[in-house]
Protein backbone atom coordinates (compact mmCIF):
# COMPACT_ATOMS: atom_id res chain seq x y z
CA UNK A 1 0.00 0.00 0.00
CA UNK A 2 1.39 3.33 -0.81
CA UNK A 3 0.19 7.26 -0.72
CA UNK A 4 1.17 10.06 -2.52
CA UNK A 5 1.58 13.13 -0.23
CA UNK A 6 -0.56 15.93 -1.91
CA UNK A 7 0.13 19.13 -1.07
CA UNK A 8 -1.53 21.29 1.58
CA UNK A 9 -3.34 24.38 0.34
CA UNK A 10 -3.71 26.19 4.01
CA UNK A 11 0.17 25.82 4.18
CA UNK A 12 0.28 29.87 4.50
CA UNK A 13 -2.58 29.69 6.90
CA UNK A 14 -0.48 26.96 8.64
CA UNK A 15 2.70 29.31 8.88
CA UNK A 16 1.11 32.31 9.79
CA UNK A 17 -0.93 30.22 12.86
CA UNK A 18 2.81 29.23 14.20
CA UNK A 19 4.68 32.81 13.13
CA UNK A 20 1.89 34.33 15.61
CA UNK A 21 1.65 31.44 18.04
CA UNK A 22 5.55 32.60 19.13
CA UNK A 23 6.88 35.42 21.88
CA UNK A 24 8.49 36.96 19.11
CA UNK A 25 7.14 39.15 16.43
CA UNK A 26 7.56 38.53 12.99
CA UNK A 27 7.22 41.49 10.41
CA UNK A 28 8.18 42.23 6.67
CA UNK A 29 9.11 45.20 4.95
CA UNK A 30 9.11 45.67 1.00
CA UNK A 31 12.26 47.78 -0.04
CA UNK A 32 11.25 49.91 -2.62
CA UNK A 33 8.41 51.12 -0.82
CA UNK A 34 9.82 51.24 2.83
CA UNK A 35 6.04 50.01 4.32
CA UNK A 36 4.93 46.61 6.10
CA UNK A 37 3.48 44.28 4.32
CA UNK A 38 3.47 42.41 7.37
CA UNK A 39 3.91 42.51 11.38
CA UNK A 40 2.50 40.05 14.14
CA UNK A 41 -0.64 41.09 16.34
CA UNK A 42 2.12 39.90 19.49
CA UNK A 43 3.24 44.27 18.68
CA UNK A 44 0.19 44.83 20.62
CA UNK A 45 0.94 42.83 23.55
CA UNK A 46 4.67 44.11 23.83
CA UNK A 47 4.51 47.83 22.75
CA UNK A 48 0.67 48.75 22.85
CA UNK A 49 0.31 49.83 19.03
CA UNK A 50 -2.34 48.65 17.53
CA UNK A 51 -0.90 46.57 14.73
CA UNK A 52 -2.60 48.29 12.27
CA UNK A 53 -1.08 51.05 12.74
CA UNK A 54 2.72 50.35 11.45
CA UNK A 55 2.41 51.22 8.16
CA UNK A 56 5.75 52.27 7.48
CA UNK A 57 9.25 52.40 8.21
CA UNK A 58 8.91 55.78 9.68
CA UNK A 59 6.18 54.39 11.81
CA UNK A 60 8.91 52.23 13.27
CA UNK A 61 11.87 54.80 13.42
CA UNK A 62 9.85 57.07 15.28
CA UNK A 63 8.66 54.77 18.45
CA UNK A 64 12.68 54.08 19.04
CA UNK A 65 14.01 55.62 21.98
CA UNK A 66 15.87 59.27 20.40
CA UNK A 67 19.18 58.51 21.86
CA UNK A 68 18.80 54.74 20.09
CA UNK A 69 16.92 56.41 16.83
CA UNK A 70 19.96 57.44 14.40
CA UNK A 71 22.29 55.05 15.04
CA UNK A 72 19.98 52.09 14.83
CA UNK A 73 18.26 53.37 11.78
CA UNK A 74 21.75 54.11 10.18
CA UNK A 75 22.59 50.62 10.72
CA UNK A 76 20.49 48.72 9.54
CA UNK A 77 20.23 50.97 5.77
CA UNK A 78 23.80 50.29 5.60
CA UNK A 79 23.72 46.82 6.69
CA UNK A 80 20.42 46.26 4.41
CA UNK A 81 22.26 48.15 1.65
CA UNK A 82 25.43 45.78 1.51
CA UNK A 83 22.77 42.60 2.08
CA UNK A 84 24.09 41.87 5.36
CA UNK A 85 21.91 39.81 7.70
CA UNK A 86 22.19 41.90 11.56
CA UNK A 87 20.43 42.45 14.87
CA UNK A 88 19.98 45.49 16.29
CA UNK A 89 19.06 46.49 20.23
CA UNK A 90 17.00 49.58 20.93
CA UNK A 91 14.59 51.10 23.00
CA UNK A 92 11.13 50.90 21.90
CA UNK A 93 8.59 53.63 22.75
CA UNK A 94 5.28 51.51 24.08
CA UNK A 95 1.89 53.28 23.61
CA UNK A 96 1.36 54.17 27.19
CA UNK A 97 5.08 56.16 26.99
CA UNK A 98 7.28 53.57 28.60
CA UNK A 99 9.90 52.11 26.70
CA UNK A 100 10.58 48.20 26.08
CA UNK A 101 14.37 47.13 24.90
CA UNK A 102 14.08 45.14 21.82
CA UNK A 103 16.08 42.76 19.56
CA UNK A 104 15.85 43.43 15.96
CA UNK A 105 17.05 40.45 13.74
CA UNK A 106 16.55 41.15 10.21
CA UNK A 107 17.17 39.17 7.26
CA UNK A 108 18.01 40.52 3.39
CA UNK A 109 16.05 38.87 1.25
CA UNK A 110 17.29 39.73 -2.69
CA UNK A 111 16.17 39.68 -6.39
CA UNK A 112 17.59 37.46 -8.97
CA UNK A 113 19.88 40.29 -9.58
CA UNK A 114 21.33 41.00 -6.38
CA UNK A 115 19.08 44.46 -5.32
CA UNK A 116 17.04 44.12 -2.12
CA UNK A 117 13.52 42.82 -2.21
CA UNK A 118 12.49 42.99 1.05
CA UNK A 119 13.50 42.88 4.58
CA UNK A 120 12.11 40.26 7.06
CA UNK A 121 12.88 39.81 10.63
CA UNK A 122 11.74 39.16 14.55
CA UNK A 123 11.25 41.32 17.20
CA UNK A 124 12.13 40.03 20.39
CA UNK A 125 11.36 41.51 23.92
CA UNK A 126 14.63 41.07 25.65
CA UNK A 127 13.79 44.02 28.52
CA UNK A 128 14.49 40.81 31.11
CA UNK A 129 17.24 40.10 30.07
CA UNK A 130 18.39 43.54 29.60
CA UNK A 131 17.67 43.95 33.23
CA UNK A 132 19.44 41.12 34.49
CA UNK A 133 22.40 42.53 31.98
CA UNK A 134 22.53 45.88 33.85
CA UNK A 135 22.25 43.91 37.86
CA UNK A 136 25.34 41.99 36.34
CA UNK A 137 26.98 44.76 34.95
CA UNK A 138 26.65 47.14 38.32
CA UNK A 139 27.35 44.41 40.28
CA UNK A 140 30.66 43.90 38.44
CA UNK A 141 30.87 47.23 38.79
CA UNK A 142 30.73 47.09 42.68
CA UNK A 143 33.12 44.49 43.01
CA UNK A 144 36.02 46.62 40.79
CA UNK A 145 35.04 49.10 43.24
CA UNK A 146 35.79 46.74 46.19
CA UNK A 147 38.64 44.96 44.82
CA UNK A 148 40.62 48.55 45.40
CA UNK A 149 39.57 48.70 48.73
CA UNK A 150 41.06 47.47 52.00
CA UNK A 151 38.36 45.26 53.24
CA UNK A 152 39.09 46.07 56.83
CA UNK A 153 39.44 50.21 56.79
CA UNK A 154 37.72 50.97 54.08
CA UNK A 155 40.59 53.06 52.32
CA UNK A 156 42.35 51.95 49.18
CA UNK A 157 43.98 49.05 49.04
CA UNK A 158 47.79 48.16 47.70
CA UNK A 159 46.56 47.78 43.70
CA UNK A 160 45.33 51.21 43.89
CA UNK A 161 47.81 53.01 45.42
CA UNK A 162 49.95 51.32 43.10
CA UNK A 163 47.80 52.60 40.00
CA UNK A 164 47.12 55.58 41.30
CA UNK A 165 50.79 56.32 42.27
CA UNK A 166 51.78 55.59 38.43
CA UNK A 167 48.73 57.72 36.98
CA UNK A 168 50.19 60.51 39.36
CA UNK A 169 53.43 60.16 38.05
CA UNK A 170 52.52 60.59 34.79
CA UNK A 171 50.59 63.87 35.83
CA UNK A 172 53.63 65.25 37.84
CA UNK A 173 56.32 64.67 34.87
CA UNK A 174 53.82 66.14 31.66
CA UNK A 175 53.25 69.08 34.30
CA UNK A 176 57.01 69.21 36.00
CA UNK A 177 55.00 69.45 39.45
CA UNK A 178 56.28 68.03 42.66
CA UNK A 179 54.63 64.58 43.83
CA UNK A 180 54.74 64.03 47.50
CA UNK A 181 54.49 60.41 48.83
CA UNK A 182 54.33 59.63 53.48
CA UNK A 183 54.82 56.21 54.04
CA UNK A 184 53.00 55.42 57.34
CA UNK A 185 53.75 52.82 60.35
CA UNK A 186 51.81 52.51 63.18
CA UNK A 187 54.53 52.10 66.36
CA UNK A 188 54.82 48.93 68.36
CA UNK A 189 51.62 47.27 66.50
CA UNK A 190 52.57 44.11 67.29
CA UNK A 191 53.13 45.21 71.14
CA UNK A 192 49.64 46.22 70.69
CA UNK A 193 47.68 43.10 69.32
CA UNK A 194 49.84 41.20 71.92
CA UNK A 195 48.28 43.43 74.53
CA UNK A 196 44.70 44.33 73.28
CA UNK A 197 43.65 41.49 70.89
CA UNK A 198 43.69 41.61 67.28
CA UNK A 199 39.72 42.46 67.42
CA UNK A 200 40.66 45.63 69.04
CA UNK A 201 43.97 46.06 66.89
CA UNK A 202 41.41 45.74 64.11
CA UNK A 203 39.59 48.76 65.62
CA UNK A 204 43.04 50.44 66.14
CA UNK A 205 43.56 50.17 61.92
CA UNK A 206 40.55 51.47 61.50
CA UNK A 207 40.98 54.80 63.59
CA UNK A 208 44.40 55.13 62.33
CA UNK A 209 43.12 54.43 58.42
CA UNK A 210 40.15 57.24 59.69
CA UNK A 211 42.82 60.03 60.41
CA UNK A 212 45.05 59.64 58.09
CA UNK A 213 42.06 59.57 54.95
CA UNK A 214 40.78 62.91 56.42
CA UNK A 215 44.19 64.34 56.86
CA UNK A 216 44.92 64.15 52.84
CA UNK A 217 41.45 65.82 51.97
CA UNK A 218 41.78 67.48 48.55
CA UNK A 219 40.61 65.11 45.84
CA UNK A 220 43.33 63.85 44.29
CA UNK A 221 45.11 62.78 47.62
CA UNK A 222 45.06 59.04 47.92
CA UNK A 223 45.27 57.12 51.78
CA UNK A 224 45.89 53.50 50.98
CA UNK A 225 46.63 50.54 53.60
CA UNK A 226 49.86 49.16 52.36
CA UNK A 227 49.72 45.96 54.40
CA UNK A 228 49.45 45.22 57.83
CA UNK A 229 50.43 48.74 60.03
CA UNK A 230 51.31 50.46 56.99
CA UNK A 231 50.17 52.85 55.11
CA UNK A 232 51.04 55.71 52.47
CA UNK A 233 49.44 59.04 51.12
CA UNK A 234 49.89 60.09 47.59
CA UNK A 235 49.86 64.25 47.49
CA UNK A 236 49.61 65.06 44.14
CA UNK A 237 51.15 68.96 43.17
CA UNK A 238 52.46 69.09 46.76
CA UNK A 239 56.18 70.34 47.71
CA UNK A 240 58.05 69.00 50.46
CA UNK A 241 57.31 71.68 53.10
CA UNK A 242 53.16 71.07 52.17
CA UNK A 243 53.65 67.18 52.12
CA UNK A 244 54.89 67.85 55.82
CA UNK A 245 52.44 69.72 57.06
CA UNK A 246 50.25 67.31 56.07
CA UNK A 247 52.29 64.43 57.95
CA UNK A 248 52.20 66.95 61.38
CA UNK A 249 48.26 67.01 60.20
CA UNK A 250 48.20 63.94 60.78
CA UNK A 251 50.28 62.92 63.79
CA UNK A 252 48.13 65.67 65.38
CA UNK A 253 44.69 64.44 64.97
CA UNK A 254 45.89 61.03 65.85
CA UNK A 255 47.27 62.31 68.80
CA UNK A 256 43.58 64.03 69.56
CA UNK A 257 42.55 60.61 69.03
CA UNK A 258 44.07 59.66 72.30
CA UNK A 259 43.62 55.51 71.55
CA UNK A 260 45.18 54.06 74.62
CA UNK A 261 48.45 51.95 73.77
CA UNK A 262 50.14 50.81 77.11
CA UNK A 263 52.43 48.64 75.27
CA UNK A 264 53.72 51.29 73.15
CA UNK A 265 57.88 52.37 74.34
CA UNK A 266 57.39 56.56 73.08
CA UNK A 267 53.43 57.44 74.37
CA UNK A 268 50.74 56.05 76.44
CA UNK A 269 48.86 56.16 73.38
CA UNK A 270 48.75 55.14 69.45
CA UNK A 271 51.47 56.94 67.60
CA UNK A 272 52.92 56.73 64.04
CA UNK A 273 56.35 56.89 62.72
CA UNK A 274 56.35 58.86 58.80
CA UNK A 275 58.69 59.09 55.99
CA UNK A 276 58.34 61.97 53.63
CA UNK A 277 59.39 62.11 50.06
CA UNK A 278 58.84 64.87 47.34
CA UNK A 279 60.31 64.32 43.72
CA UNK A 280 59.41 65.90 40.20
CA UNK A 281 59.62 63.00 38.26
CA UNK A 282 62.41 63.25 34.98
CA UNK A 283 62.37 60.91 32.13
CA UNK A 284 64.78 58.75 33.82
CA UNK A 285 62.99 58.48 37.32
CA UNK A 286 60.54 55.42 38.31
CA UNK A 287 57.64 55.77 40.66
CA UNK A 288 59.47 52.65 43.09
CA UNK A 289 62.69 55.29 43.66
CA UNK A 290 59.84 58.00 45.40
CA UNK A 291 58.61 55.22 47.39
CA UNK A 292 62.53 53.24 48.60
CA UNK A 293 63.25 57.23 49.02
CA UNK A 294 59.78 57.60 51.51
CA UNK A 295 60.96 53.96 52.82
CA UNK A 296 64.30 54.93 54.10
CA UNK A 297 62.66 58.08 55.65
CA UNK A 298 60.74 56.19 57.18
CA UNK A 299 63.15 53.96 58.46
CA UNK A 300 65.53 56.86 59.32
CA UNK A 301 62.29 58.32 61.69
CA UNK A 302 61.78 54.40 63.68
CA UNK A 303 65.34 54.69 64.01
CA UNK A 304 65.85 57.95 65.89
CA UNK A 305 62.67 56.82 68.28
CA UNK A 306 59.64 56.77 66.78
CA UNK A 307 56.88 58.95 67.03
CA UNK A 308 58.38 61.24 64.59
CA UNK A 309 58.25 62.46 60.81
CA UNK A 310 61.75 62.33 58.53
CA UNK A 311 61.87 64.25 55.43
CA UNK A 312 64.89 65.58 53.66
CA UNK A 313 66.45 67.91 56.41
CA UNK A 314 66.07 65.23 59.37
């Protein structure tokens, strides 16, 4: 026994039951006259137009979103033009004035000789997923923000004192300006934890990361922990003579502070040793010779006692 398959005369009835059966929304639109000969009743659902009423190209332009308007509309002529398939995502204007993001995906369908016939395509809704993009997006955004951050003070972290030290050093040598740089070290730390607890030298970083951050206020100046005890300040377009006054800033409003250290072998309470360094960078210099010179300041100040700020004259 055997059949012949005959063919089915509702075929387009068939198609056009599944096209609009789908979330997305099909649509044509003949070239030479730039109007739809086609679009899905699903417009109405996502946008609120009737479907009657996108008539032509224009009709379309015109319910994008005006900062996604020209440069979607410009590329799809060109792609359309050179009879290159594309997608396209835009902000769609809905009927009751909120806007919907959409995917575009539009298809070049040609003549025998190679000019366009028509354009055919799907709309997609992909507002969702748009959403979702931008919770991903700030989130990644957040966690940039709080991988240059000291989890424990809250100032800026080793990376980006390091990037913003080289940034600065760019400035400073285009501009032949003086870059300042106070290395930071709390005294007798470890006498400290050993005699308050590390949950209280915790607290003791904190108040000591506090001062020091509001000490270097102009907007440019950077407070970073460097690691344990230590920290730095970056002074961008700061001499010598400002870059200590900031460091005797500093060692006075910790000292106001009055944190109790009874370990401590300078003060009954939490001081800081400081090494200053102030350099307008040549071609030749490096941004790690400003911070050995602020390191051997700083070493020079533990070694005379502590509790004290070396620059260049002592």
């Amino acid at each position: 026994m055997s059949s012949t398959l005959q063919p089915d005369h509702d075929d387009a009835g068939v198609y056009r039951t599944l096209l609009e059966s789908t979330q997305a929304i099909p649509w044509r639109i003949d070239w030479a006259s730039a109007r739809f000969t086609y679009i899905g009743p699903q417009i109405e659902r996502v946008l609120g137009w009737p479907q009657g009423s996108w008539q032509t190209v224009d009709d379309w332009a015109t319910r994008i979103h005006p900062e996604d308007r020209q440069k979607t509309v410009d590329c799809c002529v060109s792609q359309s033009l050179e009879g290159v398939d594309h997608e396209a995502d835009y902000r769609a204007l809905t009927a009751d004035g909120d806007y919907v993001w959409i995917r575009d995906v539009v298809h070049v369908i040609r003549h025998a000789d190679g000019s366009v016939d028509c354009l055919v395509g799907f709309m997609f809704d992909i507002s969702e997923r748009k959403r979702a993009e931008d919770k991903i997006l700030q989130l990644q955004k957040e966690l940039e923000a709080l991988s240059y951050r000291d989890a424990l003070t809250g100032v800026a972290n080793r990376r980006m004192f390091d990037r913003i030290l080289d940034v600065e050093w760019g400035k400073a040598r285009a501009l032949a300006q003086p870059l300042s740089l106070v290395i930071v070290d709390i005294d007798f730390f470890k006498q400290y934890n050993d005699r308050y607890g590390h949950p209280q030298g915790d607290a003791c970083l904190k108040e000591v990361a506090r001062v020091l951050d509001r000490a270097a206020a102009r907007t440019r100046d950077l407070c970073a922990r460097l690691g344990g005890e230590e920290f730095a300040l970056v002074l961008p377009a700061t001499d010598e003579a400002a870059a200590l006054a900031v460091a005797r800033r500093c060692a006075q409003q910790l000292a106001r502070a009055a944190l109790p250290h009874a370990a401590s072998n300078v003060a009954e309470v939490v001081t800081c040793s400081m090494g200053v360094a102030t350099i307008v960078p040549g071609s030749q210099d490096t941004p790690g010779a400003l911070i050995d010179l602020a390191d051997a300041r700083l070493y020079r100040a533990k070694a005379a006692g502590r509790n004290r700020i070396a620059g260049s004259a002592g």
